[in-house]
C-alpha atoms as a PDB file:
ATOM      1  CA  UNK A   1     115.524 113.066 100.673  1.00  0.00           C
ATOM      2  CA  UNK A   2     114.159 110.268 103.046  1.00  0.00           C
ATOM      3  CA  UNK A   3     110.863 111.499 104.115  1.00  0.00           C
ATOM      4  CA  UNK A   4     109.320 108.513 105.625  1.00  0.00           C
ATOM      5  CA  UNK A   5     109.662 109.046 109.506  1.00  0.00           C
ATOM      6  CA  UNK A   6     110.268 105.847 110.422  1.00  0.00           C
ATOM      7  CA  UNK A   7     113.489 105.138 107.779  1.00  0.00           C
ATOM      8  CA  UNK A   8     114.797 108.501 109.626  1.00  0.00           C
ATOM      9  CA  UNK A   9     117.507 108.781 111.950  1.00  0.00           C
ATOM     10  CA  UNK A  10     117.380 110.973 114.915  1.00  0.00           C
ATOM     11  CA  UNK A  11     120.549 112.831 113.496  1.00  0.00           C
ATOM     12  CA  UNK A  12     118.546 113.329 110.131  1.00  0.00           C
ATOM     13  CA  UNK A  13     115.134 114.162 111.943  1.00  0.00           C
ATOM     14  CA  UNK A  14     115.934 117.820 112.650  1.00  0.00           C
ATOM     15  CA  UNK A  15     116.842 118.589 108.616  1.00  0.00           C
ATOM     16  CA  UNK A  16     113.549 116.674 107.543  1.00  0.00           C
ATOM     17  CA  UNK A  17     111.417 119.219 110.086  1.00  0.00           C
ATOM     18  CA  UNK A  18     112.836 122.162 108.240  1.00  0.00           C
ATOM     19  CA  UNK A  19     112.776 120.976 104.834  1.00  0.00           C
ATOM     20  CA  UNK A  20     109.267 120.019 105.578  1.00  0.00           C
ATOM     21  CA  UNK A  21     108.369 123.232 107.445  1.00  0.00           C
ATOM     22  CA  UNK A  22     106.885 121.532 110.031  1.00  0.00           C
ATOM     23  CA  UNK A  23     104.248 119.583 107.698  1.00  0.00           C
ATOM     24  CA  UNK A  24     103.835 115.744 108.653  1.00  0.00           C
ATOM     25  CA  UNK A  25     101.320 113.575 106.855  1.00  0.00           C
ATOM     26  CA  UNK A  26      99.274 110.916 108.846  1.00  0.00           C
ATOM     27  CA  UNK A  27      97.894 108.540 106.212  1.00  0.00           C
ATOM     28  CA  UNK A  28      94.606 107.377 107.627  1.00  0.00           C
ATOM     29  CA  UNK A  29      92.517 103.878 105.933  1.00  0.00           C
ATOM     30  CA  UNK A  30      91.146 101.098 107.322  1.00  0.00           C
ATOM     31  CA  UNK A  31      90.764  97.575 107.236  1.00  0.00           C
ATOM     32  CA  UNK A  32      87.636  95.982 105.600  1.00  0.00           C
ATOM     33  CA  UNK A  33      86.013  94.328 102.487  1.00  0.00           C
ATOM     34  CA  UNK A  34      86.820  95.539  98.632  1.00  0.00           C
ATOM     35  CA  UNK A  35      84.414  93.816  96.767  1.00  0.00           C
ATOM     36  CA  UNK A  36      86.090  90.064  95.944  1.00  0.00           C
ATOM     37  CA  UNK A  37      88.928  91.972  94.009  1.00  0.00           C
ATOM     38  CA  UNK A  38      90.828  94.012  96.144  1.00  0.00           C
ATOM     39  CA  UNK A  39      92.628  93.572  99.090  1.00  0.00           C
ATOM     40  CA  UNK A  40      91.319  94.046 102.979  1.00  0.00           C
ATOM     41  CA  UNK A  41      94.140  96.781 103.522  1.00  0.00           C
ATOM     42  CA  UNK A  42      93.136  98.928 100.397  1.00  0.00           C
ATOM     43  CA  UNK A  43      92.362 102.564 101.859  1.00  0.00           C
ATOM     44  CA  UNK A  44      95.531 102.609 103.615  1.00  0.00           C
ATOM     45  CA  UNK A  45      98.012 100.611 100.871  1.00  0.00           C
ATOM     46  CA  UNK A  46      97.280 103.348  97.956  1.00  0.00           C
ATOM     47  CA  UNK A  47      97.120 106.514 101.101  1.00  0.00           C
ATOM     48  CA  UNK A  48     100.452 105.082 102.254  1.00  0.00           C
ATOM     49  CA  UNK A  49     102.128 104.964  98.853  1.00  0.00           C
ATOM     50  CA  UNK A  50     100.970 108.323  97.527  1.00  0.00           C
ATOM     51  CA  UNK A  51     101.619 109.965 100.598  1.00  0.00           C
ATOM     52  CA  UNK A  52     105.175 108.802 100.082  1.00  0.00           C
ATOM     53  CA  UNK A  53     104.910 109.842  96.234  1.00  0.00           C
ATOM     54  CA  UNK A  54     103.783 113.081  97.290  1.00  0.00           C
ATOM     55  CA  UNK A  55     106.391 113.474  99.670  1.00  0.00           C
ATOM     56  CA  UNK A  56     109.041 113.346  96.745  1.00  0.00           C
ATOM     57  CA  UNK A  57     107.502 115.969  94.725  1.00  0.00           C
ATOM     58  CA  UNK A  58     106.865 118.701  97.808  1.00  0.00           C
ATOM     59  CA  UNK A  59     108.893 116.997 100.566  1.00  0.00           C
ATOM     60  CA  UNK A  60     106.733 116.612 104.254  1.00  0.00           C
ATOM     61  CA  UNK A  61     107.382 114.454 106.537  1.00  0.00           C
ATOM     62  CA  UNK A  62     105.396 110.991 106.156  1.00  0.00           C
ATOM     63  CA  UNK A  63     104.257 109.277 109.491  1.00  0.00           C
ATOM     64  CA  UNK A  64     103.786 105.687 110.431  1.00  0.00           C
ATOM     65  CA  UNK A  65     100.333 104.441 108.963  1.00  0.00           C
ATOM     66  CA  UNK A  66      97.075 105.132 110.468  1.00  0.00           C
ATOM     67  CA  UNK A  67      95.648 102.106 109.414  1.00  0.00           C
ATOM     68  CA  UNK A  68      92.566 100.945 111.902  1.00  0.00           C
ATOM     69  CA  UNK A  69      90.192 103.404 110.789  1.00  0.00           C
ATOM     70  CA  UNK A  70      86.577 103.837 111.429  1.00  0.00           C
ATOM     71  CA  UNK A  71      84.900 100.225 110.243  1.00  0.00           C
ATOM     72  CA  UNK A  72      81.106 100.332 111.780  1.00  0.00           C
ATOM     73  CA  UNK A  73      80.133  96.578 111.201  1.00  0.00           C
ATOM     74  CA  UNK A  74      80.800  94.867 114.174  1.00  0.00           C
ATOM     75  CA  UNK A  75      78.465  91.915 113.776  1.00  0.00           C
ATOM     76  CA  UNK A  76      77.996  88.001 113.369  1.00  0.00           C
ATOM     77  CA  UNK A  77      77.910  88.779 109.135  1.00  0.00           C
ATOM     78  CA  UNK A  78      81.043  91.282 109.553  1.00  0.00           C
ATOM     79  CA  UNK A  79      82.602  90.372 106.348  1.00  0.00           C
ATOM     80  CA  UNK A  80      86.088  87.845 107.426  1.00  0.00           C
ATOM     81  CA  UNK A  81      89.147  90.192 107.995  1.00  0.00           C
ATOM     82  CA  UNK A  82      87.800  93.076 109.230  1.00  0.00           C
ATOM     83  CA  UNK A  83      89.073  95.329 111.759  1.00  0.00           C
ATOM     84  CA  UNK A  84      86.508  97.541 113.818  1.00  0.00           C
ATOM     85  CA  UNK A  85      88.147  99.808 116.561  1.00  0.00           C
ATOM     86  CA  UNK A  86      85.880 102.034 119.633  1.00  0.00           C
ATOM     87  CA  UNK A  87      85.492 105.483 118.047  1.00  0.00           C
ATOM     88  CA  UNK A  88      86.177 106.959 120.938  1.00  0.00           C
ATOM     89  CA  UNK A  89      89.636 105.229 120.745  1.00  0.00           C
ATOM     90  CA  UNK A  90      90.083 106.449 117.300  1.00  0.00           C
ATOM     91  CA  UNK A  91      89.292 109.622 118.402  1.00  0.00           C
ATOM     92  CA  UNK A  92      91.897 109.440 121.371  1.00  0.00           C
ATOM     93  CA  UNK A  93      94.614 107.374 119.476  1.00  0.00           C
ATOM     94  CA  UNK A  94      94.634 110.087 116.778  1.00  0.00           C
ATOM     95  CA  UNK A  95      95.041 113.305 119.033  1.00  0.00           C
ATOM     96  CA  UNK A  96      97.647 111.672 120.989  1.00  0.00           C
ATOM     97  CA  UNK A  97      99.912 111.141 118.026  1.00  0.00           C
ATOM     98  CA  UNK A  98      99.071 114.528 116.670  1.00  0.00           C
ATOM     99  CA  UNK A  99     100.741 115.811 119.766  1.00  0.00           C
ATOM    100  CA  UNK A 100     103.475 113.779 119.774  1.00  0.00           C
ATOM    101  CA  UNK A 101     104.268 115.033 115.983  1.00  0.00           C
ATOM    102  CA  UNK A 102     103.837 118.533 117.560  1.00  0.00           C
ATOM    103  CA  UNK A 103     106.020 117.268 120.208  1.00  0.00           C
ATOM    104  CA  UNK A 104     108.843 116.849 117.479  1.00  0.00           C
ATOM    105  CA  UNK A 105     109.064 119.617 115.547  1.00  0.00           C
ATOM    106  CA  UNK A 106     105.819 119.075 112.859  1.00  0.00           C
ATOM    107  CA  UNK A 107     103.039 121.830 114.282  1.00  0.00           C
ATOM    108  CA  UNK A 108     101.193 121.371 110.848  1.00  0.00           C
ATOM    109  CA  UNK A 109      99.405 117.692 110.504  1.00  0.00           C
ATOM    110  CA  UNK A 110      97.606 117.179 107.384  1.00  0.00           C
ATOM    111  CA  UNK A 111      95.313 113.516 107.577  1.00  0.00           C
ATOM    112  CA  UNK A 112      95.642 111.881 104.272  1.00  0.00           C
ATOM    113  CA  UNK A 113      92.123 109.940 103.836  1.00  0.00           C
ATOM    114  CA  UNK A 114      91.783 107.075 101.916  1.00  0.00           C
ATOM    115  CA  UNK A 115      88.573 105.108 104.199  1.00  0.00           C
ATOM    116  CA  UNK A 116      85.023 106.868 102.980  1.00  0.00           C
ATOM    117  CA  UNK A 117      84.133 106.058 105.957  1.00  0.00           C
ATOM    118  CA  UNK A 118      86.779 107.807 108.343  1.00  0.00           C
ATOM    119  CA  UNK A 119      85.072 111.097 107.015  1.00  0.00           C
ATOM    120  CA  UNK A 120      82.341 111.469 110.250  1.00  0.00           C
ATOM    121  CA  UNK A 121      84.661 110.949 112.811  1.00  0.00           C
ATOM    122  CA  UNK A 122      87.577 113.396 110.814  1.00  0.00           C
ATOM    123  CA  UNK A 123      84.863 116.007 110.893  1.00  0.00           C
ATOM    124  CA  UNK A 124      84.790 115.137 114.730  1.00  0.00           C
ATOM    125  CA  UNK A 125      88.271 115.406 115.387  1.00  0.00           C
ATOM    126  CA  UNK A 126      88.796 118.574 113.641  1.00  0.00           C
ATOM    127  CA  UNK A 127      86.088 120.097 115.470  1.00  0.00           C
ATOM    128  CA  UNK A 128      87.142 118.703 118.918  1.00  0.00           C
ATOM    129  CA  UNK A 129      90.662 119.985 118.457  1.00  0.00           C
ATOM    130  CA  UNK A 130      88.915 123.592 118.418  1.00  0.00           C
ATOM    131  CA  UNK A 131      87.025 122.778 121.764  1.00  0.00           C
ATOM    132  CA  UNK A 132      90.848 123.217 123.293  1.00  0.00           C
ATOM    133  CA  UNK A 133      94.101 124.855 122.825  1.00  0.00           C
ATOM    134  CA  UNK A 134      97.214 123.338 120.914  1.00  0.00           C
ATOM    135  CA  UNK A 135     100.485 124.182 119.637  1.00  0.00           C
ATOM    136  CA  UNK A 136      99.132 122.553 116.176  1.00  0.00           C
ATOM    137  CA  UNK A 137      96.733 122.548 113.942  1.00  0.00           C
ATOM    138  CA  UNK A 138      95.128 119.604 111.883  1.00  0.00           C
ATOM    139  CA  UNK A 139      93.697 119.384 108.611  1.00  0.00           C
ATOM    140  CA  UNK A 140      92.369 116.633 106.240  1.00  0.00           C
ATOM    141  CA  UNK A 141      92.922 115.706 102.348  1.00  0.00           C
ATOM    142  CA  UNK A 142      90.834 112.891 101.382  1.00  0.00           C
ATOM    143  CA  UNK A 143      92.481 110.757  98.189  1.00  0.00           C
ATOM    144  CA  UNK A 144      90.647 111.415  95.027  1.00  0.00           C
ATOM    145  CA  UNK A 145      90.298 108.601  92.279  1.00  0.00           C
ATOM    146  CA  UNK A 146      91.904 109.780  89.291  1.00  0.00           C
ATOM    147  CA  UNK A 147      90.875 106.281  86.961  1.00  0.00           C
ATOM    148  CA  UNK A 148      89.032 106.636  85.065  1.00  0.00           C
ATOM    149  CA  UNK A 149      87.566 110.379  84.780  1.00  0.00           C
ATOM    150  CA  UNK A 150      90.193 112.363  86.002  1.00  0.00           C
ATOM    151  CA  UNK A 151      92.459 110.420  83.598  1.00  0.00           C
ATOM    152  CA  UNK A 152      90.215 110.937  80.755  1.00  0.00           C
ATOM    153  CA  UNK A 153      89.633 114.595  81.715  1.00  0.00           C
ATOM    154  CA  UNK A 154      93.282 114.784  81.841  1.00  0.00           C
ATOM    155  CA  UNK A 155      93.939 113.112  78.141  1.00  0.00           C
ATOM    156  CA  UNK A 156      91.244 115.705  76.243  1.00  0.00           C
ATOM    157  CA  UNK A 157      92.723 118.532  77.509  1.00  0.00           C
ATOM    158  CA  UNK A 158      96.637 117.827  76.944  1.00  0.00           C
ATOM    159  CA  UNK A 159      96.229 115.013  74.263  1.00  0.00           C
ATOM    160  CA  UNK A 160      97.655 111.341  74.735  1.00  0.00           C
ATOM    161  CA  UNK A 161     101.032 112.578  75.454  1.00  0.00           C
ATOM    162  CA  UNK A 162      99.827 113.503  78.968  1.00  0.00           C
ATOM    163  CA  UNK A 163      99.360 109.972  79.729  1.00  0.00           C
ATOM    164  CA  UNK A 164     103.113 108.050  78.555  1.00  0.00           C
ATOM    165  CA  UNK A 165     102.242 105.363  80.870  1.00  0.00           C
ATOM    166  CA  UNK A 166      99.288 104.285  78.898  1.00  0.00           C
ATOM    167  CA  UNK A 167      99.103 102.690  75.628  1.00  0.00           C
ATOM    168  CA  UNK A 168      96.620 103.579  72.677  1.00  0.00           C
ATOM    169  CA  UNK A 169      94.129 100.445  73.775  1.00  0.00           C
ATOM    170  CA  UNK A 170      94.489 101.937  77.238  1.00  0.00           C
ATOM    171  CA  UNK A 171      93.561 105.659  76.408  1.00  0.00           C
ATOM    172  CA  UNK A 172      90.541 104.348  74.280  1.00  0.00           C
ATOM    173  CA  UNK A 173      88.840 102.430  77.472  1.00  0.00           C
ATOM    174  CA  UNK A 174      89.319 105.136  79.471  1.00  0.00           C
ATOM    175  CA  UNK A 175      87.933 107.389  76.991  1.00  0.00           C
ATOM    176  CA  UNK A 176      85.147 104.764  76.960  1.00  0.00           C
ATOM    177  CA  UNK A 177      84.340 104.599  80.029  1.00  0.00           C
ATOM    178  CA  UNK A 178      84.544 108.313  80.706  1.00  0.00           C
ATOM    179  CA  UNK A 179      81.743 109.129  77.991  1.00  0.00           C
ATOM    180  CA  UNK A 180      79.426 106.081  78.942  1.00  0.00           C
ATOM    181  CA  UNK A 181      79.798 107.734  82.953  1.00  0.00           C
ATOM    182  CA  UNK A 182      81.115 104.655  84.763  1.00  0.00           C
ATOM    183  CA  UNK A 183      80.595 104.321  88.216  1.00  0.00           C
ATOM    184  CA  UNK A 184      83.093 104.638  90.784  1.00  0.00           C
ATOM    185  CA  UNK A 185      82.964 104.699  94.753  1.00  0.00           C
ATOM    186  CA  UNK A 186      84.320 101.568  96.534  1.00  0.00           C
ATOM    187  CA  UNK A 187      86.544  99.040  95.077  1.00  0.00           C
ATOM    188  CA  UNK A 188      85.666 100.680  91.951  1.00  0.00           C
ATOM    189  CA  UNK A 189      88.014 101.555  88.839  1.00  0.00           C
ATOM    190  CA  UNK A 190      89.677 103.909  90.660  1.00  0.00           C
ATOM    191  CA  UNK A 191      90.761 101.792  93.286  1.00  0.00           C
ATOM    192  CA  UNK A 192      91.334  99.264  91.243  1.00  0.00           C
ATOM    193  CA  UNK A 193      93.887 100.893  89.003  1.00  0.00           C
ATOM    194  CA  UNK A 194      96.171 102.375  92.387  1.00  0.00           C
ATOM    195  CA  UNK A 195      96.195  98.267  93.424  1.00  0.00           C
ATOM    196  CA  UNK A 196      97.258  97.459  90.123  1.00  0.00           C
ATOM    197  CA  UNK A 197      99.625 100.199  90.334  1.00  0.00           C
ATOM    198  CA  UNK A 198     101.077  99.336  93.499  1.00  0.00           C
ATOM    199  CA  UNK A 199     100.387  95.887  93.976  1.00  0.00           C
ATOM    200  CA  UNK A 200      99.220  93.747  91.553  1.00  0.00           C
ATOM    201  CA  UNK A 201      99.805  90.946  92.766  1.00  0.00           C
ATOM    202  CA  UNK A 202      96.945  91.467  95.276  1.00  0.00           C
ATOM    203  CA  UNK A 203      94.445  92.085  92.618  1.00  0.00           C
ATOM    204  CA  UNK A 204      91.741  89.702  91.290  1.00  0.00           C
ATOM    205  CA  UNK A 205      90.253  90.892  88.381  1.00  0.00           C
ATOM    206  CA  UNK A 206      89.140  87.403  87.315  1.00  0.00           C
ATOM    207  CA  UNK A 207      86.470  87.792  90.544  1.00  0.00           C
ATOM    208  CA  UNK A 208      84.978  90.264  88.710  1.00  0.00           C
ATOM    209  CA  UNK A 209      81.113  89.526  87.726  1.00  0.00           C
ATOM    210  CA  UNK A 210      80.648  87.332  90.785  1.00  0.00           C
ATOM    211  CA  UNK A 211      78.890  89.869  93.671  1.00  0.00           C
ATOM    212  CA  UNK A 212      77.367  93.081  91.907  1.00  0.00           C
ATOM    213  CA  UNK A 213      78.657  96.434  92.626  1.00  0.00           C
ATOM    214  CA  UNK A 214      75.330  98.246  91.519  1.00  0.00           C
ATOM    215  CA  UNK A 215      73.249 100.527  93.971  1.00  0.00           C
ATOM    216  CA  UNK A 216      70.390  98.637  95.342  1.00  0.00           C
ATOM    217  CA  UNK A 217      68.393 101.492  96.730  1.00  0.00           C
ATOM    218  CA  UNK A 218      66.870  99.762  99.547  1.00  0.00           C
ATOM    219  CA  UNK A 219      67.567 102.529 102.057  1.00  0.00           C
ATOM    220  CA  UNK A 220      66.545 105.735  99.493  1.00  0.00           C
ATOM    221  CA  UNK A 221      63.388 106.030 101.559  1.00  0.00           C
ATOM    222  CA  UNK A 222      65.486 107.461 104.299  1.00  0.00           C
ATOM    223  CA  UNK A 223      67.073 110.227 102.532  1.00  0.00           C
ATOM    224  CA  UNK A 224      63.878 110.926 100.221  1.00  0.00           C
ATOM    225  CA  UNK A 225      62.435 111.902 103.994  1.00  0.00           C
ATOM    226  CA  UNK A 226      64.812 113.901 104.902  1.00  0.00           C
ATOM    227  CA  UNK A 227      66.247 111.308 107.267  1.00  0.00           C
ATOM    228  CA  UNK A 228      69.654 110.358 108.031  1.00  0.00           C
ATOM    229  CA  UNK A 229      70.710 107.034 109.273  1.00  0.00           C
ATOM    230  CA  UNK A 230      73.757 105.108 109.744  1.00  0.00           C
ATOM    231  CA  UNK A 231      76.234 105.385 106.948  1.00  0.00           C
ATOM    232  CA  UNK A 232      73.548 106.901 104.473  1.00  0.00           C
ATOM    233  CA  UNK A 233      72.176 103.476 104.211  1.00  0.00           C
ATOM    234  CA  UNK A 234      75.810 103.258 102.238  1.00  0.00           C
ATOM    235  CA  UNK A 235      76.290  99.664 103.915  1.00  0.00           C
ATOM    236  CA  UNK A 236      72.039  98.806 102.517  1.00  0.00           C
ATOM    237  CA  UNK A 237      72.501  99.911  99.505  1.00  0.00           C
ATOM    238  CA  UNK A 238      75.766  98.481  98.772  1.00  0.00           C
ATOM    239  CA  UNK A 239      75.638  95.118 100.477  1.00  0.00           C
ATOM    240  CA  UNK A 240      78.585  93.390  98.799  1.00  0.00           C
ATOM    241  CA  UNK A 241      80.939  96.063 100.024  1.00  0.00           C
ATOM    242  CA  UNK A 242      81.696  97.383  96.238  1.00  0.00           C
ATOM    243  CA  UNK A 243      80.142 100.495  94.788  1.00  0.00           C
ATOM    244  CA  UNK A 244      80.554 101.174  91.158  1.00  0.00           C
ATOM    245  CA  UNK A 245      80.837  99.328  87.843  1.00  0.00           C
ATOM    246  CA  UNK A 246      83.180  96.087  87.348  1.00  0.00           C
ATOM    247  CA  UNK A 247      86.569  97.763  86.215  1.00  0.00           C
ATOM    248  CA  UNK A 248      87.107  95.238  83.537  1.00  0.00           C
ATOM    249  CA  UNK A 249      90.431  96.337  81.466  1.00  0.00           C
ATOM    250  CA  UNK A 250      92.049  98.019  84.536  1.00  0.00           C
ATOM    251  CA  UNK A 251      95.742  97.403  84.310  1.00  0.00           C
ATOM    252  CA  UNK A 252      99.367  98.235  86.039  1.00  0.00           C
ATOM    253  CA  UNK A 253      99.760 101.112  83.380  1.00  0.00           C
ATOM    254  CA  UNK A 254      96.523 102.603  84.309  1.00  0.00           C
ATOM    255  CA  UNK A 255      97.068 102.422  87.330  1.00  0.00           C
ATOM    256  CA  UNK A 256     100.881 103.928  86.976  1.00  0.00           C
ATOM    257  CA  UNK A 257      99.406 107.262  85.050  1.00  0.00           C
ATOM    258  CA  UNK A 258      96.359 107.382  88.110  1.00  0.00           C
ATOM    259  CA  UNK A 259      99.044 106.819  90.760  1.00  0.00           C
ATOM    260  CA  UNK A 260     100.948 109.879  89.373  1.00  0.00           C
ATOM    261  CA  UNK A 261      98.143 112.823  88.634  1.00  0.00           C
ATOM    262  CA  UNK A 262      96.854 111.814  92.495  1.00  0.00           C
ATOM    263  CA  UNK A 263     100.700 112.296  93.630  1.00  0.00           C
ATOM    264  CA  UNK A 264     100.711 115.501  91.766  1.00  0.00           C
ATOM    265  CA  UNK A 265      97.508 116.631  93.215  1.00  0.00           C
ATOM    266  CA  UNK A 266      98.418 115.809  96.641  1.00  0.00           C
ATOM    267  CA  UNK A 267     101.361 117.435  96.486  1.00  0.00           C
ATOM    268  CA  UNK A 268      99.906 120.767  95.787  1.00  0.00           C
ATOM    269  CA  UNK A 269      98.267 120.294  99.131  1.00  0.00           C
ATOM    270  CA  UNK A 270     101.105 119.675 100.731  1.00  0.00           C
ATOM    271  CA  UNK A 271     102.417 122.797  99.469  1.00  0.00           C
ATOM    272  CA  UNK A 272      99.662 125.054 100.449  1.00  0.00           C
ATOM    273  CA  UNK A 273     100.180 124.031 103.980  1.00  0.00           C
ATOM    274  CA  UNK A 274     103.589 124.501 104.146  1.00  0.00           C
ATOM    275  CA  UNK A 275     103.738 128.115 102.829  1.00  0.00           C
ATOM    276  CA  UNK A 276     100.001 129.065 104.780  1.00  0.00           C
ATOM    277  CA  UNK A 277     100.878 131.116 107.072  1.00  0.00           C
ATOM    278  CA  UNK A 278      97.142 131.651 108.783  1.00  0.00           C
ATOM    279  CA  UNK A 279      95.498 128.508 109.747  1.00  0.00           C
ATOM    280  CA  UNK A 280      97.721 128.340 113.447  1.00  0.00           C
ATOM    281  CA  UNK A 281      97.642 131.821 113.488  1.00  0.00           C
ATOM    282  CA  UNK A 282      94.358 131.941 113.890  1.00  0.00           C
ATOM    283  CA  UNK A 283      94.288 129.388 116.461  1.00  0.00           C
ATOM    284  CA  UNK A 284      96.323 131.053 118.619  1.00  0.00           C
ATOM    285  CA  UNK A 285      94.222 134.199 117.971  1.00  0.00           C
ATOM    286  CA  UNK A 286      91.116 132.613 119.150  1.00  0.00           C
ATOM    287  CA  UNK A 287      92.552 130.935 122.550  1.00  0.00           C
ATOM    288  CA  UNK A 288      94.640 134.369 123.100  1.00  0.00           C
ATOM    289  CA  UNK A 289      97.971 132.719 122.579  1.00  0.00           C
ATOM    290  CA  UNK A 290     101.253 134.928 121.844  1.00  0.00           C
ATOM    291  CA  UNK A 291     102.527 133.987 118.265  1.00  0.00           C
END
């Protein structure tokens, strides 16, 4: 079934609202530096496909891209192709299409993360929908990075046959990697292996080696104290805008097998929401509404 809701007709939007039951997916990244690897449109190019890959396995309803997320730098040494947008526009932009996907049939929006960095303002939003009564209710699923751990995790358990995608030199750097506990966070393996997966062609593995991808610590005085600045001191500590170790040996099979345990994972989500039968319930509870 065509779940994406802009390949939907109008005739055909009624059927995908019930065989959704009334769960839409907003997939939410952002536009900014991935080390000197990836691409600028990372977060939301691997939230956008798996969203759509999760949508075949537990079918939902798959909204237009959310793609200007929450990008702080806004300065003279912004790194070239970045997008920063107001918060409070963010904030505004994303409650106004929530209603309008209430406003057609969906009354159970689940944000598919894939920007770190959208996290403070999602734990906004979800807290200023509360402030006010709505005929919805939001939630948020942030995309987890199944290369190289989860993979790995995945392969001792159920044995290489869990992994057909991936050849025997594959499993064995994975494997690797897993036991010598390689870093991941930003640009990292595991973002690596869903560009590889989904677009290769935008990946520059050769780049690798150039600008490190190591924790500086520079800001660790902060937290030590107790304090809390802006971004953790993430943008500090991590100046090159790439947190984790270089994922040399990353390929498109890798990154086919990571593609598909996320999908998997995220569509278990998916179906939690649609069979919950509590979370507007209780809304409506707390503002006095009539189910």
């Amino acid at each position: 079934m065509e779940t994406r809701w802009l390949y939907t007709t109008s005739e055909d939007f009624p059927a995908l609202v019930e065989a959704s039951k009334g769960v839409c997916i907003i997939p939410m990244g952002c536009v900014e530096k991935h080390g000197l690897h990836l691409p600028l449109g990372q977060d939301i190019i691997q939230v956008s496909h798996l969203a759509y890959m999760a949508s075949q396995l537990e079918t939902a309803c798959v909204f237009p891209d959310f793609t200007f997320g929450d990008v702080p730098e806004n300065s003279p040494n912004t790194p070239a192709g970045s997008i920063t947008l107001p918060m409070d526009m963010e904030m505004a932009l994303l409650e106004t299409l929530c209603r309008q996907i209430s406003r057609n049939g969906f009354k159970k929006i689940i944000i598919y993360n894939g920007h770190g960095g959208n996290s403070s303002i999602l734990t906004a939003f979800l807290r200023k929908l509360e402030n006010q009564y709505h005929d919805f209710v939001a939630s948020v699923v942030f995309v987890g990075l199944a290369a190289p751990h989860t993979l790995a995790k995945e392969i001792l358990k159920d044995g290489p046959e869990s992994v057909p995608e991936m050849t025997k030199e594959d499993i064995d750097l994975i494997l690797r990697y897993h036991e010598n506990k390689m870093q991941i966070g930003h640009a990292c393996f595991g973002e690596t292996a869903y560009a590889m997966g989904i677009c290769p062609e935008s990946v520059h593995l050769e780049r690798l080696g150039i600008e490190t991808g190591e924790n500086l610590h520079k800001a660790d005085y902060f937290a030590e104290a107790g304090i809390q600045i802006r971004d953790g001191g993430w943008g500090i500590n991590y100046p090159n805008a790439f947190a984790g170790d270089d994922p040399v040996g990353c390929n498109e099979r890798i990154g086919k097998a990571a593609l598909r345990l996320e999908a998997q994972r995220f569509a278990h989500a998916i179906r939690v929401m649609k069979e919950d039968e509590n979370l507007l319930k209780w809304h409506k509870e707390a503002w006095g509404v009539e189910m």
